[in-house]
Protein backbone atom coordinates (compact mmCIF):
# COMPACT_ATOMS: atom_id res chain seq x y z
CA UNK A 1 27.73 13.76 -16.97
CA UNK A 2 26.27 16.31 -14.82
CA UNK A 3 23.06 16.47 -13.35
CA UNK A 4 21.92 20.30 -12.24
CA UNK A 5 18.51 20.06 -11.83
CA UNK A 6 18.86 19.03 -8.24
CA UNK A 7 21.00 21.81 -7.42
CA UNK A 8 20.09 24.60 -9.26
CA UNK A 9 16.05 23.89 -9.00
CA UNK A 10 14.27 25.76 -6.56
CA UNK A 11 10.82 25.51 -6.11
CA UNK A 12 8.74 28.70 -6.28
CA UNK A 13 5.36 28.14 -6.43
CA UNK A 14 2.67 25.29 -7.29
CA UNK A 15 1.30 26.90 -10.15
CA UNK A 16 -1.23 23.78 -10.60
CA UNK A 17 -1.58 20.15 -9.29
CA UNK A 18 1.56 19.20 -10.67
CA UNK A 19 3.01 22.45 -12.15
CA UNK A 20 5.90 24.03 -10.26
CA UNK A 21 8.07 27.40 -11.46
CA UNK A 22 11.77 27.58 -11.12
CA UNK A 23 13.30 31.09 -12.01
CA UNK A 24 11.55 31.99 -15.52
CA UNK A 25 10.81 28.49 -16.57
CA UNK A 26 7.88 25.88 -15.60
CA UNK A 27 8.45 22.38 -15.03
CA UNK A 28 5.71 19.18 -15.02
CA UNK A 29 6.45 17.04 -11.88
CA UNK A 30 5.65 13.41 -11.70
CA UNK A 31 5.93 11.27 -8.90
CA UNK A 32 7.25 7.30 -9.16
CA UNK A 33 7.09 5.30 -5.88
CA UNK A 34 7.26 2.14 -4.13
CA UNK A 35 5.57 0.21 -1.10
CA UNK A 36 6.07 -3.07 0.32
CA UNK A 37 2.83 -2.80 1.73
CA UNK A 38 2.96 -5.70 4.09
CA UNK A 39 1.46 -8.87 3.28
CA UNK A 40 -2.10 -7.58 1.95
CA UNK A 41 -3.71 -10.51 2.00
CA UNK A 42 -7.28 -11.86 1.81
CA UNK A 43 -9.46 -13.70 4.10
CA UNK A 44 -10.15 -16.66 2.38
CA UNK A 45 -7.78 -19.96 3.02
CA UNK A 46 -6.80 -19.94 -1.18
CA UNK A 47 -5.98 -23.93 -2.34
CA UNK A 48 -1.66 -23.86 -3.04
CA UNK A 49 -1.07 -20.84 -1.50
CA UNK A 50 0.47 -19.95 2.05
CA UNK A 51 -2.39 -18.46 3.81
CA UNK A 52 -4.30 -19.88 6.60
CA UNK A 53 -3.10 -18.01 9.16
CA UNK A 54 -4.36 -14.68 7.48
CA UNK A 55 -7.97 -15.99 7.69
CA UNK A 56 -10.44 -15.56 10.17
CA UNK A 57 -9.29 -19.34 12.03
CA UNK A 58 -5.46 -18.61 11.40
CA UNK A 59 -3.20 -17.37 14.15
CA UNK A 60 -3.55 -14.18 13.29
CA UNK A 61 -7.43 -13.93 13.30
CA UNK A 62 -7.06 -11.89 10.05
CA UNK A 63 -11.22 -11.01 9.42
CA UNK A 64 -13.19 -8.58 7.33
CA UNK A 65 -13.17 -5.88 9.73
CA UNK A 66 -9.32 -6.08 9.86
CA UNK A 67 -8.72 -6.29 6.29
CA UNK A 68 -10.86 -3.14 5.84
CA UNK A 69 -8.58 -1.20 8.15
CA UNK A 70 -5.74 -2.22 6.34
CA UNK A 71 -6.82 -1.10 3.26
CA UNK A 72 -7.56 2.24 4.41
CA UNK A 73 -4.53 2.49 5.88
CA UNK A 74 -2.94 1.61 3.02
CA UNK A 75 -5.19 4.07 1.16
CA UNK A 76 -3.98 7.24 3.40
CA UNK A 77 -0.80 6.58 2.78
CA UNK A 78 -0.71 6.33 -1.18
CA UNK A 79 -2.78 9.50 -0.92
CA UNK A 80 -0.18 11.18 1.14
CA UNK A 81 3.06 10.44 -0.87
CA UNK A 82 5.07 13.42 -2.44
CA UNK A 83 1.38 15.18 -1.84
CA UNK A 84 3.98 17.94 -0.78
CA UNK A 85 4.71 19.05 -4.10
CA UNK A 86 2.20 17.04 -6.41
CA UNK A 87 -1.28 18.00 -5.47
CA UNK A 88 -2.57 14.79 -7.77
CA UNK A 89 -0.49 12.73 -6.16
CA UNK A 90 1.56 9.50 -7.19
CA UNK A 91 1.56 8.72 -11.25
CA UNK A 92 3.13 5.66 -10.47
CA UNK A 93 3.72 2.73 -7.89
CA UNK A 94 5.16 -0.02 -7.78
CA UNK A 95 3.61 -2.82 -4.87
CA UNK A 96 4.69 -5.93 -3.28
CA UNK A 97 3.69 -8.50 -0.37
CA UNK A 98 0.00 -8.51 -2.16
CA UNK A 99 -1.82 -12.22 -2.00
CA UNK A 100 -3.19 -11.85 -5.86
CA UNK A 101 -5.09 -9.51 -8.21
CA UNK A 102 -8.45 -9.44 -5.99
CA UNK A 103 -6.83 -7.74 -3.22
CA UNK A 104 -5.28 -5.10 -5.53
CA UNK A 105 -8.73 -4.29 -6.79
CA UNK A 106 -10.02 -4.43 -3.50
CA UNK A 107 -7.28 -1.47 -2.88
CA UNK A 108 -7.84 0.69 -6.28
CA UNK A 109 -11.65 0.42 -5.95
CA UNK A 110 -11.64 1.41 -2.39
CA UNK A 111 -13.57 5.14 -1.72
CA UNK A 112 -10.28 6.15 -0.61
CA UNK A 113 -8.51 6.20 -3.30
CA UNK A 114 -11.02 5.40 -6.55
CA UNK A 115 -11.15 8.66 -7.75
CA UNK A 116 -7.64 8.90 -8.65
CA UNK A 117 -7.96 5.97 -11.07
CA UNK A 118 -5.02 3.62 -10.93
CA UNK A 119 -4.89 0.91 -13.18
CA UNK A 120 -3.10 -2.39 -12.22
CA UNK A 121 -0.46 -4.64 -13.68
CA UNK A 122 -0.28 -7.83 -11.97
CA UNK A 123 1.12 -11.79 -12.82
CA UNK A 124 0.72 -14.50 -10.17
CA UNK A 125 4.63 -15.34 -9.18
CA UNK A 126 5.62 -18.80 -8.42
CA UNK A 127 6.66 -17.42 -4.75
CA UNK A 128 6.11 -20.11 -2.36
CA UNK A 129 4.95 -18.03 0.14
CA UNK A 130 2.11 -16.93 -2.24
CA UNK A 131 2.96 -13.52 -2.80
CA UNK A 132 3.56 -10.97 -5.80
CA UNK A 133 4.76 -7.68 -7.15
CA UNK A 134 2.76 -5.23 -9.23
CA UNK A 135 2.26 -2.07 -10.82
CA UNK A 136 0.14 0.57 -10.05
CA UNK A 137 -0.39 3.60 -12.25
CA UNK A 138 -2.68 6.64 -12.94
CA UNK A 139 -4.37 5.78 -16.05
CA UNK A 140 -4.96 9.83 -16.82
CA UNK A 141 -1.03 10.04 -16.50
CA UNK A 142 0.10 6.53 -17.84
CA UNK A 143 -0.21 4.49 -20.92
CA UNK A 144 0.80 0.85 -20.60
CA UNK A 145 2.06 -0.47 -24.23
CA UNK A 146 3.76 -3.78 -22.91
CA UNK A 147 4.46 -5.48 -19.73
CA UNK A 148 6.13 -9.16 -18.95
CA UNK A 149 7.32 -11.06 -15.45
CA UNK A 150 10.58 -12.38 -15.56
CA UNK A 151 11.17 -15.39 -13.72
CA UNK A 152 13.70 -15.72 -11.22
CA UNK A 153 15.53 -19.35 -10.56
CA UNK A 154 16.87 -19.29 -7.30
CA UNK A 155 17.42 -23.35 -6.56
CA UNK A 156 20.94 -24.41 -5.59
CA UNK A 157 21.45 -27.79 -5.10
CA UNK A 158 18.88 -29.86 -6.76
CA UNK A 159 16.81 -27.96 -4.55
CA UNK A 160 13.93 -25.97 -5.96
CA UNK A 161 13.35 -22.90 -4.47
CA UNK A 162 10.79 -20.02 -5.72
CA UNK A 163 10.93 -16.06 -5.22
CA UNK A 164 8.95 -13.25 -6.58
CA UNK A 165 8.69 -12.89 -10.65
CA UNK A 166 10.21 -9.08 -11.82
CA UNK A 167 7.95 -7.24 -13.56
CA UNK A 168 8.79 -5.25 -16.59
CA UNK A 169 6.16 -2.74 -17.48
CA UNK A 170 6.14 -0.58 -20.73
CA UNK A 171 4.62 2.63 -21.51
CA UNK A 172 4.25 6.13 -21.64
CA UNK A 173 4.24 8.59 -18.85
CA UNK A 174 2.57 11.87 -19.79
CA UNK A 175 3.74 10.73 -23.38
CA UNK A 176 7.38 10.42 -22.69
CA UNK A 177 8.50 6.58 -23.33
CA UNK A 178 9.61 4.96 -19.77
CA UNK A 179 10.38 1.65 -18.68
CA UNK A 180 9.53 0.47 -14.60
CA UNK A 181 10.63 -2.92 -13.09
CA UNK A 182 9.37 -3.66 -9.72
CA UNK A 183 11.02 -6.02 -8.03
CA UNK A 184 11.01 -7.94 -4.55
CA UNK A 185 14.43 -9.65 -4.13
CA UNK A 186 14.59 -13.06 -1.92
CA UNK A 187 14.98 -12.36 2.00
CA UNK A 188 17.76 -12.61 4.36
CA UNK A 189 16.34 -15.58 5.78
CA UNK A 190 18.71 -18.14 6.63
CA UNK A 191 21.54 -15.17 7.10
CA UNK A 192 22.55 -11.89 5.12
CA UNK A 193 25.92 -14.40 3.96
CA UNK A 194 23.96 -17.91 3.26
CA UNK A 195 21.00 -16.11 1.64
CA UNK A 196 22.86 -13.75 -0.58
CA UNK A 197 23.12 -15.89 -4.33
CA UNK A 198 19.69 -15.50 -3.90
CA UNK A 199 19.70 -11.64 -4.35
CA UNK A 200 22.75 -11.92 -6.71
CA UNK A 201 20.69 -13.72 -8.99
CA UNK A 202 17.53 -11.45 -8.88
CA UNK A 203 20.09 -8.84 -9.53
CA UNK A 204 21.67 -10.65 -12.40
CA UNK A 205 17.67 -10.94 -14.13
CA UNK A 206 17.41 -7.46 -13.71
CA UNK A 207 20.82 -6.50 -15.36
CA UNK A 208 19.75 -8.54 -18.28
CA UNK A 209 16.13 -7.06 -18.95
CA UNK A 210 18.26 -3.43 -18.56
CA UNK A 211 20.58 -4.29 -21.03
CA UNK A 212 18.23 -5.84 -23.41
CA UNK A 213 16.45 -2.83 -23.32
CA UNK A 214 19.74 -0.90 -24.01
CA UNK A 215 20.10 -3.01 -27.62
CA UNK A 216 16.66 -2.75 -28.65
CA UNK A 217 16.34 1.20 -27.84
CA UNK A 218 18.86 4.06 -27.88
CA UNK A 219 18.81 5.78 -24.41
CA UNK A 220 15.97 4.02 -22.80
CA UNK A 221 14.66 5.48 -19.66
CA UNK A 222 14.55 2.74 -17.02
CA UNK A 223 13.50 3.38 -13.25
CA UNK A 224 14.35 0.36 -11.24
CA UNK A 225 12.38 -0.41 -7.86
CA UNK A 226 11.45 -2.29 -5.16
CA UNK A 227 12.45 -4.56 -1.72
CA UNK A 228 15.71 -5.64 -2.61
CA UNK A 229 16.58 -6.91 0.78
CA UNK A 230 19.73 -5.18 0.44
CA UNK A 231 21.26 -2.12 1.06
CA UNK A 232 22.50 0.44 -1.80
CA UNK A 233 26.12 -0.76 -0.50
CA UNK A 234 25.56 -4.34 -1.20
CA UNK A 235 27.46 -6.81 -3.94
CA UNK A 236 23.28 -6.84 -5.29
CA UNK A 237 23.37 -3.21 -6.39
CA UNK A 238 26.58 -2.49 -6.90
CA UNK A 239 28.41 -5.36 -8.84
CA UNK A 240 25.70 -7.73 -10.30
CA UNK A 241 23.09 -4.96 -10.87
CA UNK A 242 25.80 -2.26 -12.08
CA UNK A 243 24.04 0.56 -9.96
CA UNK A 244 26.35 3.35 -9.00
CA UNK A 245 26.77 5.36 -6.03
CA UNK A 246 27.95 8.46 -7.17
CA UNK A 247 26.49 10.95 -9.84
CA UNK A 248 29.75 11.77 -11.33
CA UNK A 249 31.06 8.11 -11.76
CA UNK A 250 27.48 7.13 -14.10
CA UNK A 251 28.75 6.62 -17.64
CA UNK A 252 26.48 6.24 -21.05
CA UNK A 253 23.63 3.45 -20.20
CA UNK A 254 24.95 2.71 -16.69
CA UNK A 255 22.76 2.66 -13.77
CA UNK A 256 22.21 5.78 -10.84
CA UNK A 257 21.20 4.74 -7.14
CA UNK A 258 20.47 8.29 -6.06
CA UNK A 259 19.38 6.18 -2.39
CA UNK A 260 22.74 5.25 -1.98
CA UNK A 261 23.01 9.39 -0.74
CA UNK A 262 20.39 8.84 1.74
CA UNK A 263 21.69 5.98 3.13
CA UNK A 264 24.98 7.00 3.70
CA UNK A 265 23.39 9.85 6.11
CA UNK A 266 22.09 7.43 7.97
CA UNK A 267 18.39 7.02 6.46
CA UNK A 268 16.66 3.67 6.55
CA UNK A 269 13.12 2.43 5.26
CA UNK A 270 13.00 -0.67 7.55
CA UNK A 271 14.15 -1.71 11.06
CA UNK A 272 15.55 -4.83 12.59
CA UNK A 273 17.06 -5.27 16.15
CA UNK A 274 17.64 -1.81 16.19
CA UNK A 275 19.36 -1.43 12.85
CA UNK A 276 18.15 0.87 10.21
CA UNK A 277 18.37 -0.58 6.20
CA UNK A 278 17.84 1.24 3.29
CA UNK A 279 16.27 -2.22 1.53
CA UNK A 280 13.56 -0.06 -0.76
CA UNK A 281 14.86 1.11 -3.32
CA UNK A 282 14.48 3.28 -6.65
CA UNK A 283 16.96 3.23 -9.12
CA UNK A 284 17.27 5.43 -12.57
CA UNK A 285 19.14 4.69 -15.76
CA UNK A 286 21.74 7.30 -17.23
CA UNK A 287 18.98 8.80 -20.16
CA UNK A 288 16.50 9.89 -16.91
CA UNK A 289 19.94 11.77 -15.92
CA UNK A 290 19.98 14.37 -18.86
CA UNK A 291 18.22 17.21 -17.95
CA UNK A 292 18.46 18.63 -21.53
CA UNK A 293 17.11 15.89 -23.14
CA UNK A 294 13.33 16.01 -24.08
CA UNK A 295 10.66 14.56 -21.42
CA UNK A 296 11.29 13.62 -17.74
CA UNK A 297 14.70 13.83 -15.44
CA UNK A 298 15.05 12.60 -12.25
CA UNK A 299 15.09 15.56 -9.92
CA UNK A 300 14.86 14.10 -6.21
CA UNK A 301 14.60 10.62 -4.08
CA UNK A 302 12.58 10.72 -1.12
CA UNK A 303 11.79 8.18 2.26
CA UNK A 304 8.20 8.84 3.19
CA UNK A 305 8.80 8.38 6.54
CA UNK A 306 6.51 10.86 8.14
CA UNK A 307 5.78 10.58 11.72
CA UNK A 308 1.95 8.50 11.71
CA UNK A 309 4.18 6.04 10.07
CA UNK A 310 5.95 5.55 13.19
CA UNK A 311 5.35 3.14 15.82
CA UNK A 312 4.90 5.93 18.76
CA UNK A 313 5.45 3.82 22.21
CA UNK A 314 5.97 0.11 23.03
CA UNK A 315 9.24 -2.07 22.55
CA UNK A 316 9.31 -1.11 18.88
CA UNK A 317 9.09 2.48 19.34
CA UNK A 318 10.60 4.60 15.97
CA UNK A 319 10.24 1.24 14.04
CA UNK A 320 7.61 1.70 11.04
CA UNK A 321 3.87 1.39 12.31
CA UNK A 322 3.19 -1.90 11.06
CA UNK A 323 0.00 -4.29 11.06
CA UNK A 324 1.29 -6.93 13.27
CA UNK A 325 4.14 -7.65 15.55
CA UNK A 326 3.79 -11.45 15.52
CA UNK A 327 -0.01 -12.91 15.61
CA UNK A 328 -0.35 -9.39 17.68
CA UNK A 329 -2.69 -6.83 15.54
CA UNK A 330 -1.10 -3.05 15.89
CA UNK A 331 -3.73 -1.35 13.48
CA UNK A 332 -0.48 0.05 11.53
CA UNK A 333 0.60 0.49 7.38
CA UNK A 334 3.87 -1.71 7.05
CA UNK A 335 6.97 -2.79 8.09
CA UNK A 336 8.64 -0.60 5.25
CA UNK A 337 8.13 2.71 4.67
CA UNK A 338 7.58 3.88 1.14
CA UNK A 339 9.92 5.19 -1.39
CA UNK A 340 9.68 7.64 -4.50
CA UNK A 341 11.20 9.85 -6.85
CA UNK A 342 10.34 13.20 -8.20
CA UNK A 343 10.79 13.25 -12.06
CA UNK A 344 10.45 17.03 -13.90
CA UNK A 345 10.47 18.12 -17.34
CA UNK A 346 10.36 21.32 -18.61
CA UNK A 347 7.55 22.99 -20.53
């Protein structure tokens, strides 16, 4: 197996929005992301769910006026990603740290960002700290045909402990049958050692929606993302997930981390105590590999790290620009920076 496209591709000229020439031959580009956008949360104190102190009485004063920044923020930045060689911008992306389907609407409907039309896919998770994954997609470049959350039992012990559903969304992108599963594996909290069964396990659920997919369809094309709270490197990815490093080592319905690459020079989405991780992640199955099959390849993996992304002075200077450092409001996007992939097909 031997994928060309990133090597031999060289962009021309945007002959349209999404339209690009290579040599004699056009391609269609589409662009699949993801954002852990920060705890997007409401203002309102919501019954069973984790959330006074993002209200206006909270410790973090979280109000109207705040939440409106946020949004817009949050708006620039979907607007902006892989805008560098897709002049419509992102056909799909995948969310998490959002309260519940209000705020998601609340994002979509915002003047910002309505006219590109996203359409949502969103299930309340049993997370205890009351947040959720979901699925946003361009309805003018996506058809959803089936979606499901996936429950993911993390309790040890007699204990009963909640994370964040996966979602498995169906469809067809541009007509070309795709599969996404955004995920949002449990943290590092307690330790990377003590908290990692956690991860294993959300790993393990993953696997198993992958290879059901592999029995019901012949060469599915599966795109894998989200927070995983682990690196490309880690036991997650590489042994209970079965997502491989290299190109060349990716056999018939195995797994591609084409992140793995950036992180090894030293690239990172998120910072703590002045260590870079590559936790976001987007992950392709072996059928989006074959540029010769019909419909869309995976061409390229980005980090949108640009600079206004970047906290610019303070103690946490180069650290993404995010909304607060403790109870402290910074008027930033995230503590993550986004991720995406460039898909092509030829015409």
């Amino acid at each position: 197996m031997k994928l060309t496209i990133t090597s031999t591709l060289v962009i021309i000229s945007l002959l349209a929005s999404d339209i690009l020439m290579a040599q004699d031959d056009q391609y269609k580009i589409a662009t699949v992301g993801f954002y852990n956008v920060e705890n997007l949360f409401d203002i309102e104190d919501t019954p069973d769910v984790r959330d006074s102190e993002f209200t206006p009485d909270g410790s973090k004063g979280w109000n109207a006026e705040k939440y409106e920044e946020k949004l817009a923020n949050l708006c620039y930045v979907i607007n902006d990603m892989g805008a560098d060689k897709v002049k419509t911008g992102i056909s799909i992306l995948g969310v998490s740290e959002i309260e519940n389907a209000s705020v998601l609407e609340d994002l979509v409907n915002h003047p910002n960002l309505k006219d590109k039309e996203f359409g949502i896919v969103h299930y309340d998770s049993p997370d205890e700290r009351g947040i959720d994954v979901a699925l946003l997609y361009r309805t003018k470049h996506f058809k959803v045909t089936n979606s499901k959350p996936y429950f993911v039992d993390i309790s040890k012990e007699g204990k009963i402990n909640y994370t964040r559903d996966i979602l498995l969304v169906s469809g067809e992108l541009d007509g070309d049958p795709m599969h996404f599963l955004v995920n949002h594996w449990p943290s590092r909290s307690g330790g990377e050692k003590r908290s990692e069964p956690g991860r294993a396990k959300a790993a393990q659920v993953a696997k198993t929606i992958v290879d059901s997919l592999n029995v019901l369809e012949t060469n599915p094309k599966i795109i894998i993302m989200g927070d995983l709270n682990d690196n490309p490197t880690n036991k997650s990815l590489v042994e209970h997930l079965g997502a491989k490093n290299k190109l060349r080592t990716v056999k018939s319905q195995e797994l591609y981390n084409p992140m793995a690459d950036l992180f090894r020079k030293g690239y990172g989405s998120n910072a703590w105590r002045d260590t870079w991780s590559l936790f976001d992640q987007v992950v392709v199955s072996e059928a989006l590999l074959d540029e010769k099959a019909p419909g869309f390849h995976y061409h390229k993996a980005e980090i949108h790290n640009k600079r206004y992304l970047t906290q610019s002075i303070g103690q946490y200077k180069g650290y993404p620009f995010r909304t607060f450092v403790g109870d402290a409001f910074q008027g930033g996007f995230s503590d993550h920076f986004p991720v995406y992939v460039y898909l092509v097909k030829k015409l």
